[in-house]
N, C-alpha and C. Protein backbone atom coordinates (compact mmCIF):
# COMPACT_ATOMS: atom_id res chain seq x y z
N UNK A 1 38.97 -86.68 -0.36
CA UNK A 1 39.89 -86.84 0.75
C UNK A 1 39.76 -88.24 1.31
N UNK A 2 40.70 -88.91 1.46
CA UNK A 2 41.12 -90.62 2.23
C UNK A 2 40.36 -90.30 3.63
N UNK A 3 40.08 -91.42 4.08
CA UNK A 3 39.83 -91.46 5.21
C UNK A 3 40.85 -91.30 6.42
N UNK A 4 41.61 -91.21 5.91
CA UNK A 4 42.76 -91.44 7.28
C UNK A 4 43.31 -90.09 7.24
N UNK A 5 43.25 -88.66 5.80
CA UNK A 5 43.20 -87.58 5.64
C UNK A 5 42.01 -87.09 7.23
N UNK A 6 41.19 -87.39 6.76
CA UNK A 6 40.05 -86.92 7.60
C UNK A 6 40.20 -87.61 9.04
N UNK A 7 40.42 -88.68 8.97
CA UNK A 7 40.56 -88.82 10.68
C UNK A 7 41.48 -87.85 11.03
N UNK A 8 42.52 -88.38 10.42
CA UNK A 8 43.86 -87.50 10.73
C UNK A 8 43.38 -85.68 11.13
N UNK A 9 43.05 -84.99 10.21
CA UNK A 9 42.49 -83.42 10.32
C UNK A 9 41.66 -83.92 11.83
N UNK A 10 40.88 -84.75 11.70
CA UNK A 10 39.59 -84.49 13.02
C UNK A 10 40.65 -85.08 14.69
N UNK A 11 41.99 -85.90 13.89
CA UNK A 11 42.33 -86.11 15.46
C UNK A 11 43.05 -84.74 16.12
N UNK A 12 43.79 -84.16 14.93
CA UNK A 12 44.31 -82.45 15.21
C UNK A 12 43.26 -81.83 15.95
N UNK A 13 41.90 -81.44 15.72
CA UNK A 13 41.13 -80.91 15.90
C UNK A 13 40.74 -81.50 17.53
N UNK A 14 40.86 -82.69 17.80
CA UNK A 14 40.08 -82.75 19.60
C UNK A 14 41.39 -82.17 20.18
N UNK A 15 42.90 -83.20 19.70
CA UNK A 15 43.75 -83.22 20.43
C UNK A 15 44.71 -82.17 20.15
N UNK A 16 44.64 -81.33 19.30
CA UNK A 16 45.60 -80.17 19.58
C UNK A 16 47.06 -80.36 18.61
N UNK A 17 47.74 -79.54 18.23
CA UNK A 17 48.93 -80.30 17.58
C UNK A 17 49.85 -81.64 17.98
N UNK A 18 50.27 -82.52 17.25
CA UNK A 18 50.91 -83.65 17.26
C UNK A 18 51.86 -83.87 16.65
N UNK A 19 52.82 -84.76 17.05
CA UNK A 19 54.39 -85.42 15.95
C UNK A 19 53.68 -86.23 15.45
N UNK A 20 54.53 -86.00 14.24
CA UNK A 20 53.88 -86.60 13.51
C UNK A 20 54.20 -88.59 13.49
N UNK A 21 54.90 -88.50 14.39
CA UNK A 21 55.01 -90.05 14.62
C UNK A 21 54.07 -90.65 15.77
N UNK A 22 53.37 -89.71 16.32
CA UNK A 22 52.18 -89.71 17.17
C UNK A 22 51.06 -90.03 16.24
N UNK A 23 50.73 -89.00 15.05
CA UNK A 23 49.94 -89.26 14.37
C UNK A 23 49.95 -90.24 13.52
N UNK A 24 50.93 -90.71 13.63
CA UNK A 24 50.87 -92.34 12.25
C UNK A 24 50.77 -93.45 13.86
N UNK A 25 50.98 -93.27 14.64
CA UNK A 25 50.34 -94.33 15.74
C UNK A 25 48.77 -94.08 15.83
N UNK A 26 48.39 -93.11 15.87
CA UNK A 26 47.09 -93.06 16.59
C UNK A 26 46.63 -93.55 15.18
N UNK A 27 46.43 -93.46 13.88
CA UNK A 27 45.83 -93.14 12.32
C UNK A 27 46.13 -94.71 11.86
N UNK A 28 47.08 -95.29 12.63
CA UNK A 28 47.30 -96.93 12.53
C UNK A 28 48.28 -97.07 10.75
N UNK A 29 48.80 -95.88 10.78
CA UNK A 29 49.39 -96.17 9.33
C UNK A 29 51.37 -96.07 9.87
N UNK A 30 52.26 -96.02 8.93
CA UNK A 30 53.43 -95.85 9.00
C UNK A 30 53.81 -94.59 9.20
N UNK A 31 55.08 -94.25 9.76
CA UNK A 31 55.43 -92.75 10.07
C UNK A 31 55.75 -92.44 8.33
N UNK A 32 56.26 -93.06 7.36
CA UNK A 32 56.43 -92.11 6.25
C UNK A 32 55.22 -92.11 5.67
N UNK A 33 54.20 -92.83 5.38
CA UNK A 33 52.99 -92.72 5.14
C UNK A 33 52.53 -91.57 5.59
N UNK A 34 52.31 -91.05 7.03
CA UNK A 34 51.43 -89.99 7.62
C UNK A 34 52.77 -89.03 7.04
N UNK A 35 53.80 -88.85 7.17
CA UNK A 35 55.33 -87.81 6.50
C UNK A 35 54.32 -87.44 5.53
N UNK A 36 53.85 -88.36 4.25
CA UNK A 36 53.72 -88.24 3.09
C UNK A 36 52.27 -87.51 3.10
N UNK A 37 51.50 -87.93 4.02
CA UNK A 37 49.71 -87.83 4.01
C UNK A 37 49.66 -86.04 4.49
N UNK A 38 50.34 -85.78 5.14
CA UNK A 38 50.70 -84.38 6.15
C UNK A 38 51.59 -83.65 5.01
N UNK A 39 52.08 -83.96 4.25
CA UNK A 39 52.90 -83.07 3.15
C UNK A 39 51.62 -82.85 2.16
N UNK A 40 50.68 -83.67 1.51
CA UNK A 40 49.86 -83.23 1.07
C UNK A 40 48.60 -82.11 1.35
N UNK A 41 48.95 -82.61 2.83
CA UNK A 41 47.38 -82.00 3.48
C UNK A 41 47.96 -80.18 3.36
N UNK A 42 49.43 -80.52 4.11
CA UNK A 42 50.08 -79.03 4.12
C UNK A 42 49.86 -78.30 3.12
N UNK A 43 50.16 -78.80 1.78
CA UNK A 43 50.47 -78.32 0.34
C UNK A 43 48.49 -77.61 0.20
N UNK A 44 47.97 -78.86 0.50
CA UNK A 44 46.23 -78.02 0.41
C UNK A 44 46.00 -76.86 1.27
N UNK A 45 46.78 -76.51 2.42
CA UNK A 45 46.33 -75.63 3.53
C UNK A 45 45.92 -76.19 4.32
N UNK A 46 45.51 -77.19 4.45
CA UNK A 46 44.86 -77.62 5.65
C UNK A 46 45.86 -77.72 7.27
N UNK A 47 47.17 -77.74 7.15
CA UNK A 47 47.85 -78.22 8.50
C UNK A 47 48.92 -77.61 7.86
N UNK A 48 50.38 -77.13 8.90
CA UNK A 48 50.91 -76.40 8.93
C UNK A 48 51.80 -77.26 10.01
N UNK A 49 53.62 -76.82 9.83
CA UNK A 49 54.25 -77.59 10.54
C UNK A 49 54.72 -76.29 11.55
N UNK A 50 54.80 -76.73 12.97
CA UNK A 50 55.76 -75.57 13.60
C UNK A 50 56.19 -76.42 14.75
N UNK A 51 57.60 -75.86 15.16
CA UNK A 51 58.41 -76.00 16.17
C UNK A 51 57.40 -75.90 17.56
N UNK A 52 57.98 -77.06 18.40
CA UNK A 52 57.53 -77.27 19.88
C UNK A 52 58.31 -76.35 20.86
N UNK A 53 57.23 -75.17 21.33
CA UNK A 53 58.47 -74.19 21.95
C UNK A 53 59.34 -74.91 22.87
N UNK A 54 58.38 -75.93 23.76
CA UNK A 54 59.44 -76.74 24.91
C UNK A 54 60.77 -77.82 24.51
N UNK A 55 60.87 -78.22 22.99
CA UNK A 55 62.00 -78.93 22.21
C UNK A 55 61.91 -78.66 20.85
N UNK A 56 62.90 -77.81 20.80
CA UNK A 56 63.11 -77.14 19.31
C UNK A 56 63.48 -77.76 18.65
N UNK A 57 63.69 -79.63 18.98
CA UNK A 57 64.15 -80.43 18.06
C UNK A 57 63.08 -80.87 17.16
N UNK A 58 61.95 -80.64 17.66
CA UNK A 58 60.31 -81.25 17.64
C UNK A 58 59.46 -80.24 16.58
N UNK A 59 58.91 -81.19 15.49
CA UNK A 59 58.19 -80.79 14.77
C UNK A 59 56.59 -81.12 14.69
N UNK A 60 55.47 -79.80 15.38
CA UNK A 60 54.45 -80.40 15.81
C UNK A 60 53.74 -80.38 14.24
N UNK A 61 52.95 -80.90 13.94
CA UNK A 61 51.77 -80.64 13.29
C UNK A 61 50.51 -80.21 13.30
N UNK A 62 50.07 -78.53 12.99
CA UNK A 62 48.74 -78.38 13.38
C UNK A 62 47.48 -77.71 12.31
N UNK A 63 46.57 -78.03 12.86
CA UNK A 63 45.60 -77.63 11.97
C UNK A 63 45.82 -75.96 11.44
N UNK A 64 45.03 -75.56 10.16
CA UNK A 64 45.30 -74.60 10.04
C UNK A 64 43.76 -73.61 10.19
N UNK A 65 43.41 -72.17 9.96
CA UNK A 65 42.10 -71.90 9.91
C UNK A 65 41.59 -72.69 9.29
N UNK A 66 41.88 -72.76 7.81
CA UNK A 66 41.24 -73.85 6.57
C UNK A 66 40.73 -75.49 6.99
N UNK A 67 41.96 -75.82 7.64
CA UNK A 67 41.38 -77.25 8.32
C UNK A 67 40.54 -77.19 9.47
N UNK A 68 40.33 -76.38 10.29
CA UNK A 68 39.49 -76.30 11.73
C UNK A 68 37.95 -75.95 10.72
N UNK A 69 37.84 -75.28 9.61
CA UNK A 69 37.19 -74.91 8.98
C UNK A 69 36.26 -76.13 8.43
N UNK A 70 37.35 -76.85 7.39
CA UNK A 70 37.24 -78.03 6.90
C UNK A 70 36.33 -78.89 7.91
N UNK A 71 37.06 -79.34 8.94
CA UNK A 71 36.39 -80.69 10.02
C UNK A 71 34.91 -79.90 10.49
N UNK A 72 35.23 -79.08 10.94
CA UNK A 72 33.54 -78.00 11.31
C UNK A 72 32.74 -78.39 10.40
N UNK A 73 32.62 -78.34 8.93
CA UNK A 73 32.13 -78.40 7.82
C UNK A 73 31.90 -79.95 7.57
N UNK A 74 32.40 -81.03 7.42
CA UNK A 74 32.39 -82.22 7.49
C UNK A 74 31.59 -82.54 8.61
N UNK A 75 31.78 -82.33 10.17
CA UNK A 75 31.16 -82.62 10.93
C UNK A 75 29.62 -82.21 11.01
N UNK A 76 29.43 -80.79 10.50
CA UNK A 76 27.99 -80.47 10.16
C UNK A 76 27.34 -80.96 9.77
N UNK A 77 27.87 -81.15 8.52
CA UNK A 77 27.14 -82.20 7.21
C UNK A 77 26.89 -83.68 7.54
N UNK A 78 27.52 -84.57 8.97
CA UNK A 78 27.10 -85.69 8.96
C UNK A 78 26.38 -85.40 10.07
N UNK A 79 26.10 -84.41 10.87
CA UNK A 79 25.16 -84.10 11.61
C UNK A 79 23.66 -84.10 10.75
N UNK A 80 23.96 -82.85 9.92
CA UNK A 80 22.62 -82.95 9.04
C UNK A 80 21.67 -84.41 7.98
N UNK A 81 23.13 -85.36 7.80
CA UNK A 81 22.67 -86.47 7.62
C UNK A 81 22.12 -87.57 8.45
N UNK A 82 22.52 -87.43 9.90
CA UNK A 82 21.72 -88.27 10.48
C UNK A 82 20.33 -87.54 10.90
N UNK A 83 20.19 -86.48 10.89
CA UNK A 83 18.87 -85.51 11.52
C UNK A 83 18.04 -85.65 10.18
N UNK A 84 18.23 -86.18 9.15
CA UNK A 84 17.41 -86.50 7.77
C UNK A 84 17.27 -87.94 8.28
N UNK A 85 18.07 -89.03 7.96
CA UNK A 85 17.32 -90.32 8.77
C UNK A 85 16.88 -90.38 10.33
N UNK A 86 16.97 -89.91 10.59
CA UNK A 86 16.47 -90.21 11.98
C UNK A 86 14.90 -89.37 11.94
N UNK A 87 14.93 -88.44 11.10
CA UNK A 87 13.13 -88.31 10.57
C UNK A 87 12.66 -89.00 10.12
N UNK A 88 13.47 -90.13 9.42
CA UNK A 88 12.40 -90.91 9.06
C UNK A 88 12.16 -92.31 9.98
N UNK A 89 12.32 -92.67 11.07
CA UNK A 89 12.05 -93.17 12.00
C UNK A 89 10.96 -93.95 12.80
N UNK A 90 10.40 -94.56 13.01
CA UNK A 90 9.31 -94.05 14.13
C UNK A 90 9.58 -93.55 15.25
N UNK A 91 8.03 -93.26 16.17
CA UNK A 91 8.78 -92.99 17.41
C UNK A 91 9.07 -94.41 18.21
N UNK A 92 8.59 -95.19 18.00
CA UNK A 92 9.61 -96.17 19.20
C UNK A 92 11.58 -96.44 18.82
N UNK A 93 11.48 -96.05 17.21
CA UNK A 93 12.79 -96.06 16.59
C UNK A 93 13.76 -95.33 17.53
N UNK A 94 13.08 -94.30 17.59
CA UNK A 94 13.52 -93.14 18.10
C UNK A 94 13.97 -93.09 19.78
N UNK A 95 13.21 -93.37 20.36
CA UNK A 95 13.06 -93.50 22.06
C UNK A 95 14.26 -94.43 22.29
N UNK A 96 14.07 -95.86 21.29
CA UNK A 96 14.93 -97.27 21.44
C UNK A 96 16.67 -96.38 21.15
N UNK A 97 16.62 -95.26 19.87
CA UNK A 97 17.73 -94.71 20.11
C UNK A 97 18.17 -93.67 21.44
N UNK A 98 17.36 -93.19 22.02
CA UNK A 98 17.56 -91.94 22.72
C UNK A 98 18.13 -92.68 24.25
N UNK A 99 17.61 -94.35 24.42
CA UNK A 99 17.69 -94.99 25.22
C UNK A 99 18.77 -95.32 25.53
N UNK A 100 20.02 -95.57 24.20
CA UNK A 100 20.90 -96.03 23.72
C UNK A 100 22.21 -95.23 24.24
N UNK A 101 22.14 -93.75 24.21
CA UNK A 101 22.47 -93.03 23.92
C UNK A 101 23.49 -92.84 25.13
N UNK A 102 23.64 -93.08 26.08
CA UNK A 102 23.97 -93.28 27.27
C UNK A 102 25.82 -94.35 27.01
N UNK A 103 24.64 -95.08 26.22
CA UNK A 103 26.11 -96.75 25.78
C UNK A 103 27.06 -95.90 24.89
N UNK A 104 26.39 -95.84 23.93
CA UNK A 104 27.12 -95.33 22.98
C UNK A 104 27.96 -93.91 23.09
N UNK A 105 27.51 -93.29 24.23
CA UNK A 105 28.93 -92.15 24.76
C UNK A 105 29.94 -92.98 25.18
N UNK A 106 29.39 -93.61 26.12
CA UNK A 106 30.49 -94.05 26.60
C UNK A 106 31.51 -95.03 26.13
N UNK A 107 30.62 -95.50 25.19
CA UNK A 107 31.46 -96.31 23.88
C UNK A 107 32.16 -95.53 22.69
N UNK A 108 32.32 -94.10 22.60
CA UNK A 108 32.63 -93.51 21.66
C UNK A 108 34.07 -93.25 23.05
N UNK A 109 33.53 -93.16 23.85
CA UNK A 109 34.84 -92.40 24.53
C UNK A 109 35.93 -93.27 25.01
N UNK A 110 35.42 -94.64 25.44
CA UNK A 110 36.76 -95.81 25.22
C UNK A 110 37.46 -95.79 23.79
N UNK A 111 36.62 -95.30 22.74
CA UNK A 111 37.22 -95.86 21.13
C UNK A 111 38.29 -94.61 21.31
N UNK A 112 37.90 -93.16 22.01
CA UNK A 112 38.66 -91.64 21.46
C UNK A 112 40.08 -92.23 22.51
N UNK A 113 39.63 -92.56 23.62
CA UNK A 113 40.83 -92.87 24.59
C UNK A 113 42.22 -93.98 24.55
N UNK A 114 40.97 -95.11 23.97
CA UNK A 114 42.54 -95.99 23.18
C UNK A 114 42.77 -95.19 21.91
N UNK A 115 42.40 -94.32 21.11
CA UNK A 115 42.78 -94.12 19.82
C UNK A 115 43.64 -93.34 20.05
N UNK A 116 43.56 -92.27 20.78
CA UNK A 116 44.40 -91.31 21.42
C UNK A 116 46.13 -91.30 21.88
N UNK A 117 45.26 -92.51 22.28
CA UNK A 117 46.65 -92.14 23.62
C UNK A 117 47.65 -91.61 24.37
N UNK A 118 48.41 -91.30 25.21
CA UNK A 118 48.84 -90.14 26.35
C UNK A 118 48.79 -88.97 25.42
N UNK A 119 48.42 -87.90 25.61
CA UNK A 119 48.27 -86.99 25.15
C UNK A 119 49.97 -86.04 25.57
N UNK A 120 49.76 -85.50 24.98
CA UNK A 120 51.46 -85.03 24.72
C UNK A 120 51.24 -83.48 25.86
């Protein structure tokens, strides 16, 4: 799976269904690009298209069990990969990260907030 597959599935997953011209802004690619990236993902199961009850002109895009499944599963697994290096560490390695930890929320959450943007 592309990386922009997987962002794409993991931005469904914080933010909830999206147009898909939302999702080729936030994913930094072209609207027929993500058209094209979202027809594949569909065809795997992973995302599923349905009507916006509030504009029936509107086609949202959303995850499916399989994809909420999928990102759960991905996200585990790089959990379990940093909990393997970070054993091997020392402890000041360790503390110097735990110290950190503070920045780097709050630096993950400027990156989710411009990446985002207005939420629909």
């Amino acid at each position: 799976m592309s990386l922009t597959s997987a962002a794409t599935l993991a931005t469904l997953d914080r933010t909830g269904p999206r147009r898909i011209t939302d999702l080729a802004a936030v994913e930094g690619v072209t609207q027929p690009a993500m058209t094209a990236l979202v027809r594949v993902m569909e065809e795997s199961g992973l995302v599923e298209r349905r009507g916006d009850a509030s504009d029936k002109r509107v086609t949202l895009v959303c995850l499916t069990e399989a994809g909420v499944s999928y990102v759960r599963t991905r996200r585990q697994a790089g959990v379990h990969a940093f909990e393997r290096l970070i054993g091997e560490l020392t402890g000041d390695e360790v503390e110097a990260m735990v110290a950190a930890l503070p920045a780097l929320k709050h630096l993950a959450e400027l990156e989710s907030q411009n990446r985002e943007g207005p939420k629909q």
